[in-house]
PDB file of N, CA and C in Angstrom:
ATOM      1  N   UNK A   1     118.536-144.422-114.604  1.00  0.00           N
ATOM      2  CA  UNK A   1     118.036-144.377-113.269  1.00  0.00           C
ATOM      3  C   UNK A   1     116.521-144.629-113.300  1.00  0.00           C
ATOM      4  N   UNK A   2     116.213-145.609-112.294  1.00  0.00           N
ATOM      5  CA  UNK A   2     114.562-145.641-112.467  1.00  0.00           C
ATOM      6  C   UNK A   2     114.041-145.227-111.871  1.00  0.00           C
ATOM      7  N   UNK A   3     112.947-144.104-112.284  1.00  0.00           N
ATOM      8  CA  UNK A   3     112.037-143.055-111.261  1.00  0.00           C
ATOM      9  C   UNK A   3     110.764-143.858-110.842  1.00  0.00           C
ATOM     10  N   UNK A   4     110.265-143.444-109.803  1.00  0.00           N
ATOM     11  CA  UNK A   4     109.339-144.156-109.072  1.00  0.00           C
ATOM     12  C   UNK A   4     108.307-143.152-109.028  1.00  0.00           C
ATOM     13  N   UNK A   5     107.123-143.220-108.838  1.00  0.00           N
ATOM     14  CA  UNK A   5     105.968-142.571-108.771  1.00  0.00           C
ATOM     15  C   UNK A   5     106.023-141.597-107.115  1.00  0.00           C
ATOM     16  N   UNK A   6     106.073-140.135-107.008  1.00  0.00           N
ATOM     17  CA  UNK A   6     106.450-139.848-105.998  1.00  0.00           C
ATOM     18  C   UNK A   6     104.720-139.420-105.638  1.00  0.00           C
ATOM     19  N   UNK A   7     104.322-139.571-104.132  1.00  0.00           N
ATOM     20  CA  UNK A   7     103.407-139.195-103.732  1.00  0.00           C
ATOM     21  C   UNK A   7     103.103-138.294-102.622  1.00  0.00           C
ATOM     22  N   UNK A   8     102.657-136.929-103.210  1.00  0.00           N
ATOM     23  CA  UNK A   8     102.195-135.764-102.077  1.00  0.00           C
ATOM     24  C   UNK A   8     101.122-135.716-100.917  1.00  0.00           C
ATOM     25  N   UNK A   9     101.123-135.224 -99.814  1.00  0.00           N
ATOM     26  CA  UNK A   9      99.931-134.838 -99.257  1.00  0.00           C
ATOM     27  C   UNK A   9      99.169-134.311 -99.797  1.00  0.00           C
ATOM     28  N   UNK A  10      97.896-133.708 -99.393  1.00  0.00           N
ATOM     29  CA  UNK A  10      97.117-132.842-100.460  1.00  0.00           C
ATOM     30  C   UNK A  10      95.537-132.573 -99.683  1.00  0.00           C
ATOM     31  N   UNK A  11      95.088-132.134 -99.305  1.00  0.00           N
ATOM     32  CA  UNK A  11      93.784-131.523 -98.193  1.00  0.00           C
ATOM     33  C   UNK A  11      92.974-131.357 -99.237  1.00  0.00           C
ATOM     34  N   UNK A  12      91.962-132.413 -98.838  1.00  0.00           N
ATOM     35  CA  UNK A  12      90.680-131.931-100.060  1.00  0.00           C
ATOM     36  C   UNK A  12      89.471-131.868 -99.296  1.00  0.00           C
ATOM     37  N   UNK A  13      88.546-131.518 -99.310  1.00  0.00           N
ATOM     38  CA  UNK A  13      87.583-131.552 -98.294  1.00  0.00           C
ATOM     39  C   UNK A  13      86.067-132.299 -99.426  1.00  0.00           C
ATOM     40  N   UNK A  14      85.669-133.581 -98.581  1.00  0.00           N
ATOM     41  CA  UNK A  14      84.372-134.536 -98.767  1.00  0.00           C
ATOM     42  C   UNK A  14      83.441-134.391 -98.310  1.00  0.00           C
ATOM     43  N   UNK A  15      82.318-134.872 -98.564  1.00  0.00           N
ATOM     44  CA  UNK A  15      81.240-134.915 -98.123  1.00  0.00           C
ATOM     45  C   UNK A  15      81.532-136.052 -96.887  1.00  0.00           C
ATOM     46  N   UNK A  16      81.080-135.858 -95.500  1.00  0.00           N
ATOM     47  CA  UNK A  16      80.858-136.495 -94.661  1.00  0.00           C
ATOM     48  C   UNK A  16      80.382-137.972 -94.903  1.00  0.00           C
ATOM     49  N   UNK A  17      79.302-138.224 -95.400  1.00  0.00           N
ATOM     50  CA  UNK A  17      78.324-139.121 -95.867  1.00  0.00           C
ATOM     51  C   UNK A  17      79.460-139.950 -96.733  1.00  0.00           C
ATOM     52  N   UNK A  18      80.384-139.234 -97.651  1.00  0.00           N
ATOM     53  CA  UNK A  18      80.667-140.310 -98.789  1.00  0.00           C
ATOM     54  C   UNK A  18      82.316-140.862 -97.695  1.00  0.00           C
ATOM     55  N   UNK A  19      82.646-140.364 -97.094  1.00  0.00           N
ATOM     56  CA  UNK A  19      83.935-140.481 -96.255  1.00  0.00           C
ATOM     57  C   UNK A  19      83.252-142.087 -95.521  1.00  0.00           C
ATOM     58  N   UNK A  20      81.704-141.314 -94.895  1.00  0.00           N
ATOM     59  CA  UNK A  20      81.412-142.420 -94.223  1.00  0.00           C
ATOM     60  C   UNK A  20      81.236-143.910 -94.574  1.00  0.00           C
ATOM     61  N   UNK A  21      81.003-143.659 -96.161  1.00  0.00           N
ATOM     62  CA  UNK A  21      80.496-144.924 -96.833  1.00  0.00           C
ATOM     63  C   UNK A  21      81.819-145.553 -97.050  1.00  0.00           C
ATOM     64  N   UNK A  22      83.132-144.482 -97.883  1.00  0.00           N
ATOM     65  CA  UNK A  22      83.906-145.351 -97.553  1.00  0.00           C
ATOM     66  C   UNK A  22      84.751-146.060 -96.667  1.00  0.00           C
ATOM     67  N   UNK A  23      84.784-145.418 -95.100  1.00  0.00           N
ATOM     68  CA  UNK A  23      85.043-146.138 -93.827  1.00  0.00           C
ATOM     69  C   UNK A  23      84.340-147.727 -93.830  1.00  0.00           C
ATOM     70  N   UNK A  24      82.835-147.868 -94.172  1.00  0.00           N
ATOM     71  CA  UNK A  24      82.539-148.943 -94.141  1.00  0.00           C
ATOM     72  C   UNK A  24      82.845-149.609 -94.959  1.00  0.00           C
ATOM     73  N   UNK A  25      82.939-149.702 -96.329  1.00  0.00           N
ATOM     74  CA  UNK A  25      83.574-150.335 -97.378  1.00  0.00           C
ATOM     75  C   UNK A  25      84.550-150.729 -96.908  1.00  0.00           C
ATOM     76  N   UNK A  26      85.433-150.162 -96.545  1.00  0.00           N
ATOM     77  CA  UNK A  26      86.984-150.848 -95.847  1.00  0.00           C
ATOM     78  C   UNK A  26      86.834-151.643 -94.961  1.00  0.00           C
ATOM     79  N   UNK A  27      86.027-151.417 -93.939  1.00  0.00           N
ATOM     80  CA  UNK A  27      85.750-151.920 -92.188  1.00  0.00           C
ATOM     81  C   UNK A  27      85.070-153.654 -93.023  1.00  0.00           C
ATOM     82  N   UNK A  28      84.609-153.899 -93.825  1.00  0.00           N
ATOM     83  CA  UNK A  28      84.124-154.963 -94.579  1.00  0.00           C
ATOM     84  C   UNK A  28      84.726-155.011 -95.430  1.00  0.00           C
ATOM     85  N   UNK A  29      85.894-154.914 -95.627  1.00  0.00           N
ATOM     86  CA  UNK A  29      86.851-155.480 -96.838  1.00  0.00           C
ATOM     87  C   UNK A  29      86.291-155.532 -98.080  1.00  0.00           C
ATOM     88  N   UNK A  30      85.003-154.591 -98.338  1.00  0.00           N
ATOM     89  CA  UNK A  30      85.043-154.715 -99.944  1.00  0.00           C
ATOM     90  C   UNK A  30      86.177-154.125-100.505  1.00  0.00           C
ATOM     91  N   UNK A  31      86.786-152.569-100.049  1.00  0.00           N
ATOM     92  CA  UNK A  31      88.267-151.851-100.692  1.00  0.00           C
ATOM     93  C   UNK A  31      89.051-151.886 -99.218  1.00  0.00           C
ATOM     94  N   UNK A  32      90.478-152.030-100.089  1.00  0.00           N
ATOM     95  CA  UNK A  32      91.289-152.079 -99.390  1.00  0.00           C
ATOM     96  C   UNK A  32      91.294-151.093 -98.328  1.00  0.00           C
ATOM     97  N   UNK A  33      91.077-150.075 -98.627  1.00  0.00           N
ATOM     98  CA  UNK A  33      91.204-148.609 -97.621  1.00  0.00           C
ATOM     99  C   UNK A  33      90.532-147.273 -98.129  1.00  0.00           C
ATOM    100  N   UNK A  34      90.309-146.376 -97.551  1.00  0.00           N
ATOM    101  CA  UNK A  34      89.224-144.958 -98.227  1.00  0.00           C
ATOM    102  C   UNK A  34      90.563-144.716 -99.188  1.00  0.00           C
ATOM    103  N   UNK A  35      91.626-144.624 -98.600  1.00  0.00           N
ATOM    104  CA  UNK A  35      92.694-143.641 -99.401  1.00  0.00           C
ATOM    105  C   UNK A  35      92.802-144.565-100.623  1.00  0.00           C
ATOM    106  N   UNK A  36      93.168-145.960-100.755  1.00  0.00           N
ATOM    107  CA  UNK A  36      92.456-146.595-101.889  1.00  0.00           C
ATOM    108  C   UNK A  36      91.356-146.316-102.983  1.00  0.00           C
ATOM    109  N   UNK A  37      90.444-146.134-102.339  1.00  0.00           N
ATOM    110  CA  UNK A  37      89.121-145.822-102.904  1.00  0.00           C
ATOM    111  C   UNK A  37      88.896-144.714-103.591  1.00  0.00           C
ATOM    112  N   UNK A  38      89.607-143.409-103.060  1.00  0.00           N
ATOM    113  CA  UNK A  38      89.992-142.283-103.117  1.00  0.00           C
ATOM    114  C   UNK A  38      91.045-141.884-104.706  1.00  0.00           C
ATOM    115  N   UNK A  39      92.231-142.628-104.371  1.00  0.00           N
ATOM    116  CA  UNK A  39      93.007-142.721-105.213  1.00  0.00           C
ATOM    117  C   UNK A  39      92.668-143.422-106.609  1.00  0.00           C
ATOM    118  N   UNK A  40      91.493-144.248-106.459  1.00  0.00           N
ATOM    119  CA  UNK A  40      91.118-145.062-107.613  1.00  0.00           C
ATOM    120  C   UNK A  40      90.065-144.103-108.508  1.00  0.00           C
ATOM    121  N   UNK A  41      88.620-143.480-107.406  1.00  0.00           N
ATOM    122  CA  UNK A  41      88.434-142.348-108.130  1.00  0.00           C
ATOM    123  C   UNK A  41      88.887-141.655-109.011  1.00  0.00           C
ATOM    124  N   UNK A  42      90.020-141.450-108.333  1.00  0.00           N
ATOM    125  CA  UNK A  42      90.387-140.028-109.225  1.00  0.00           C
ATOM    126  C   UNK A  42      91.209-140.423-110.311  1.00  0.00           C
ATOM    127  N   UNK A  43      92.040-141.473-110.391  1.00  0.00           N
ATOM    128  CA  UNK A  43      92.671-142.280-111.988  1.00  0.00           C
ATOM    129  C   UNK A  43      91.762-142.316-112.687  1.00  0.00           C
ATOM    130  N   UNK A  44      90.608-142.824-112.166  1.00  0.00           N
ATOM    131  CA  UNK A  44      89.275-143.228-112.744  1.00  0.00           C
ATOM    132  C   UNK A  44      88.714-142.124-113.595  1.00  0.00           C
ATOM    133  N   UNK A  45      88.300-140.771-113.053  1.00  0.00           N
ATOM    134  CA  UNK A  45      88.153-139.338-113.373  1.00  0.00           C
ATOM    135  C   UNK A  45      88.845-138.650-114.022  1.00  0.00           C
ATOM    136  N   UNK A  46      90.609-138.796-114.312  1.00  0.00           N
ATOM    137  CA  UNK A  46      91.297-138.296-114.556  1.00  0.00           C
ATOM    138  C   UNK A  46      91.110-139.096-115.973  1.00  0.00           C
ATOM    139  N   UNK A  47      91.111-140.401-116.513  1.00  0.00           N
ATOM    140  CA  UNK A  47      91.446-141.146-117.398  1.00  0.00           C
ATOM    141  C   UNK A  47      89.979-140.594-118.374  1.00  0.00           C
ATOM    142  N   UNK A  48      88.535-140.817-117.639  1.00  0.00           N
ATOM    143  CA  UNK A  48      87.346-140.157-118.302  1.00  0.00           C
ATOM    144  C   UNK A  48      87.756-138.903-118.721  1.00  0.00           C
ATOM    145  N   UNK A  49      88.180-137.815-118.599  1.00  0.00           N
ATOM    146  CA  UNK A  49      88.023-136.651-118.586  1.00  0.00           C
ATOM    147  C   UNK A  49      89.400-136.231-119.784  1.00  0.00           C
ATOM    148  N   UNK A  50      90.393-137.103-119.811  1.00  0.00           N
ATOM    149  CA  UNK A  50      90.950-136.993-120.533  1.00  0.00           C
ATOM    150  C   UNK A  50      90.334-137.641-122.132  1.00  0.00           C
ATOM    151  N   UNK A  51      89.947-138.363-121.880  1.00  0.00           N
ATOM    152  CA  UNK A  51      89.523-138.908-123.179  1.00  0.00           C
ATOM    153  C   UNK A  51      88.075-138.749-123.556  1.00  0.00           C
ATOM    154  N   UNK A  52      87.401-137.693-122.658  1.00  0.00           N
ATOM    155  CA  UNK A  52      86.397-136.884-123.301  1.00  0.00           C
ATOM    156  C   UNK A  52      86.994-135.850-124.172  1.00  0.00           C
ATOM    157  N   UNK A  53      88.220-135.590-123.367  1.00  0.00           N
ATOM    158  CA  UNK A  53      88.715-133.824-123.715  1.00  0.00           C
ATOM    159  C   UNK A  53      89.077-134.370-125.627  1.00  0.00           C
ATOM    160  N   UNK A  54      89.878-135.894-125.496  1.00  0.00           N
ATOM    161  CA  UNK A  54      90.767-136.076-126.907  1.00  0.00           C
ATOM    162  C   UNK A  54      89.129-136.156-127.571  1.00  0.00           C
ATOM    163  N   UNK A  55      88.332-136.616-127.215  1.00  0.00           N
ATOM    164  CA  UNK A  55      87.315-136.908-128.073  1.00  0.00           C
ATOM    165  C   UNK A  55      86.900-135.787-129.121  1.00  0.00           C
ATOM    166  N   UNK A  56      86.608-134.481-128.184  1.00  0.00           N
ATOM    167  CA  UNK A  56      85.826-133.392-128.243  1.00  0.00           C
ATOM    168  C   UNK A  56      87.295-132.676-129.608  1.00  0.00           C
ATOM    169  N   UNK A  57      88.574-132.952-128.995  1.00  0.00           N
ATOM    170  CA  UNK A  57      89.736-132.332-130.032  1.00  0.00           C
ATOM    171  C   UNK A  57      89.415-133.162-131.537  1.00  0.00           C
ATOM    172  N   UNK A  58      89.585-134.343-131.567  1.00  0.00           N
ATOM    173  CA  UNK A  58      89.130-135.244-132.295  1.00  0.00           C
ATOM    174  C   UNK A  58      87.654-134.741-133.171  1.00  0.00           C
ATOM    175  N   UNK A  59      86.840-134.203-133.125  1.00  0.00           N
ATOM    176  CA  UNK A  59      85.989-133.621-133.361  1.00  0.00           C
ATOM    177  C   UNK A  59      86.070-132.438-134.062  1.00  0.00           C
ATOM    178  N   UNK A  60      87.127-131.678-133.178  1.00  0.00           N
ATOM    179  CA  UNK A  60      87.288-130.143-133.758  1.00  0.00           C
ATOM    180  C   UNK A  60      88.346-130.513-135.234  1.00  0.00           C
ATOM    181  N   UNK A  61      89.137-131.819-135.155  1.00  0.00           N
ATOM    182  CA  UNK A  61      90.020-131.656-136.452  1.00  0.00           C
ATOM    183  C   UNK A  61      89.143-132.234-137.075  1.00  0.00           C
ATOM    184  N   UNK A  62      88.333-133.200-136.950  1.00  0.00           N
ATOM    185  CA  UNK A  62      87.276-133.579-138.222  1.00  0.00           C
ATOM    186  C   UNK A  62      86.674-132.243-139.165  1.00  0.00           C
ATOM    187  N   UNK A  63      86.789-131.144-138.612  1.00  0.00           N
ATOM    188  CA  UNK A  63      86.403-129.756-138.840  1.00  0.00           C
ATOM    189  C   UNK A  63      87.291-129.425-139.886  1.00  0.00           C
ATOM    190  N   UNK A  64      88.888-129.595-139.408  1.00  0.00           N
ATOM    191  CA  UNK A  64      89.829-129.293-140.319  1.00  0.00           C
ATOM    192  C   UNK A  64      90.616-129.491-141.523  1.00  0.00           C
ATOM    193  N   UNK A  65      89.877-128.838-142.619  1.00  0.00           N
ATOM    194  CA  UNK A  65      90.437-129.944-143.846  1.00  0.00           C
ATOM    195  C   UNK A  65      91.429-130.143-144.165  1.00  0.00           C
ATOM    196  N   UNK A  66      92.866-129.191-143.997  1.00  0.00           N
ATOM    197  CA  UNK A  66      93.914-129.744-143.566  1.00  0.00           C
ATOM    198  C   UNK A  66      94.296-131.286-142.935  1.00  0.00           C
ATOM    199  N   UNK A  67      93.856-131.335-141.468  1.00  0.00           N
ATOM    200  CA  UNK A  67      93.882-133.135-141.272  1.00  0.00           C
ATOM    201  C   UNK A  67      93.249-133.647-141.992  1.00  0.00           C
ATOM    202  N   UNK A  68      92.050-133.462-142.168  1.00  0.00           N
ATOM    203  CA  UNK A  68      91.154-134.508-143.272  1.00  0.00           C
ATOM    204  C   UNK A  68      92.606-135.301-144.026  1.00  0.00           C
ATOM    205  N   UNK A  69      92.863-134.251-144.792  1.00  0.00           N
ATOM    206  CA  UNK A  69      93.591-134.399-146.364  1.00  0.00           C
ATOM    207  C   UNK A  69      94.973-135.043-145.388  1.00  0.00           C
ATOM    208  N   UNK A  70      95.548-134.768-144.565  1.00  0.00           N
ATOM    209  CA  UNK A  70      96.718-135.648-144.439  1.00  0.00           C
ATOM    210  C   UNK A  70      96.645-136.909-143.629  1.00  0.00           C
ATOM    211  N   UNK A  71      95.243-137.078-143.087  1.00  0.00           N
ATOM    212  CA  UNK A  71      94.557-138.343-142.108  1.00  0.00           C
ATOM    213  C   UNK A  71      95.085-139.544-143.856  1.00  0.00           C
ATOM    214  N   UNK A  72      94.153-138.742-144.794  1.00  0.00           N
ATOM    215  CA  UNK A  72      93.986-139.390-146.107  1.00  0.00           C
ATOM    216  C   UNK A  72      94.859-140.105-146.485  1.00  0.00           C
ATOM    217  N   UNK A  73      95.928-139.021-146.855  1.00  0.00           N
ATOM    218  CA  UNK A  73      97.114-139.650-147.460  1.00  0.00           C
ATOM    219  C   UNK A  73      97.907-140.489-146.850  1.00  0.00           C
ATOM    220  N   UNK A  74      97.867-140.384-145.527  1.00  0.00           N
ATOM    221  CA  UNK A  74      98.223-141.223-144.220  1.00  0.00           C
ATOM    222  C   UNK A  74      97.832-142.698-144.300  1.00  0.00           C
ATOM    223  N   UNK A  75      96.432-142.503-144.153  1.00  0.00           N
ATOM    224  CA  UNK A  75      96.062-144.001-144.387  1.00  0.00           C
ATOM    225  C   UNK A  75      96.553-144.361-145.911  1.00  0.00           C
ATOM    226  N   UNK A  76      96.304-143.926-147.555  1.00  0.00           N
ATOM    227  CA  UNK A  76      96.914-144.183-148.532  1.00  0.00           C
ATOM    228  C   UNK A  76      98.212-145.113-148.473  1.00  0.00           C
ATOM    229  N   UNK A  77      99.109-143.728-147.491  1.00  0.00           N
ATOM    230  CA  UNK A  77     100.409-144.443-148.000  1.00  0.00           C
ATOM    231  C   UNK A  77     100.877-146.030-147.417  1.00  0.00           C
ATOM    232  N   UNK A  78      99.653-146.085-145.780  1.00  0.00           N
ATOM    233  CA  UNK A  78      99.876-147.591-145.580  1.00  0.00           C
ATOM    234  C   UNK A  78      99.122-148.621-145.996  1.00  0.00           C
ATOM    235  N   UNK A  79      97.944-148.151-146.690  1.00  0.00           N
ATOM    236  CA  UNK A  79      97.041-149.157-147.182  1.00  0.00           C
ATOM    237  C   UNK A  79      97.945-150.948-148.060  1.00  0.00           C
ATOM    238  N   UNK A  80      99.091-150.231-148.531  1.00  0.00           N
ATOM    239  CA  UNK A  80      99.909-151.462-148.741  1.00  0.00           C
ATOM    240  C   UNK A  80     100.672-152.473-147.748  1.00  0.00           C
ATOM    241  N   UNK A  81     101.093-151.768-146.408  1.00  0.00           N
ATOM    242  CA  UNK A  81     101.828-152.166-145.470  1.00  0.00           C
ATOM    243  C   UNK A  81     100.338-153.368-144.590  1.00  0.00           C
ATOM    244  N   UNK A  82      99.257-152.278-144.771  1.00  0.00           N
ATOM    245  CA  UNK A  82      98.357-153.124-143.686  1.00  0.00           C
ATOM    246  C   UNK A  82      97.838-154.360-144.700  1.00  0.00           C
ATOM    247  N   UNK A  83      97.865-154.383-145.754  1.00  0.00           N
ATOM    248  CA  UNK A  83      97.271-155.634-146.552  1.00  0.00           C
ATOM    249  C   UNK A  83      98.419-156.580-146.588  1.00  0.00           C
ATOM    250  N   UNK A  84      99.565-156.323-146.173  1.00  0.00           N
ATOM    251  CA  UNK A  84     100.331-157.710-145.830  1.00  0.00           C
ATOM    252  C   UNK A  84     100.110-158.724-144.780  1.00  0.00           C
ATOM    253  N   UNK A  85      99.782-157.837-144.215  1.00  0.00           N
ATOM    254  CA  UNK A  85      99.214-158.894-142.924  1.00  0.00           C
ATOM    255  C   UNK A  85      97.946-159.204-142.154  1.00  0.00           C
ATOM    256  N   UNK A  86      97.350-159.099-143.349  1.00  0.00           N
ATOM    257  CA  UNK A  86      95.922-158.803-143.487  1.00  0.00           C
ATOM    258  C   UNK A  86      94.926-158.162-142.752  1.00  0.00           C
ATOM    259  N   UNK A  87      95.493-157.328-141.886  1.00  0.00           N
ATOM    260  CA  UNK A  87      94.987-156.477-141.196  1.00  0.00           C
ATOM    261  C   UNK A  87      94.875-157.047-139.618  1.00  0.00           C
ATOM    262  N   UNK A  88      95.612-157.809-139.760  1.00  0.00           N
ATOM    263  CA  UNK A  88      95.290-158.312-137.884  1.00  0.00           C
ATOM    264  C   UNK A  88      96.926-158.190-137.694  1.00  0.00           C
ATOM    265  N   UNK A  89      97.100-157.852-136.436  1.00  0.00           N
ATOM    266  CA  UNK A  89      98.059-157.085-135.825  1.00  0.00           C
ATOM    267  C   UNK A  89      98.379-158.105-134.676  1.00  0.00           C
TER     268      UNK A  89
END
């Protein structure tokens, strides 16, 4: 069965000023619509914020010598697989 992206209401409260800017943005067809604009934000925010968060995790296992040592052997055991094809994918 193929699921479709379901979409909620949701009350957030803006700054006046930035609502206003994007009314005009739309009213001149630079974006399609505020709720557009809106919705792109926040993918936008959501996608940054996630991949600050992996960054910062990413960081904390560089800490851990446990991963260290199995990052290691990890790369080791394919160092043969990736020199077949010379490293371009």
């Amino acid at each position: 069965m193929l699921k479709t992206k379901q979409n909620i209401k949701y009350t957030a409260t803006l700054p006046e000023s930035s609502v206003d800017e994007l009314k005009m943005l739309a009213e001149r067809k630079v974006i399609p619509s505020v709720n557009f604009a809106i919705r792109e934000a926040i993918d936008i925010y959501i996608t940054q914020t996630k991949k600050e968060l992996y960054e910062k995790q990413m960081q904390e296992a560089g800490k851990d010598k446990m991963f260290l040592s199995r990052t290691i052997e990890s790369n080791k055991d394919f160092s043969f697989v990736d020199s077949e094809v010379g490293g371009d994918w």
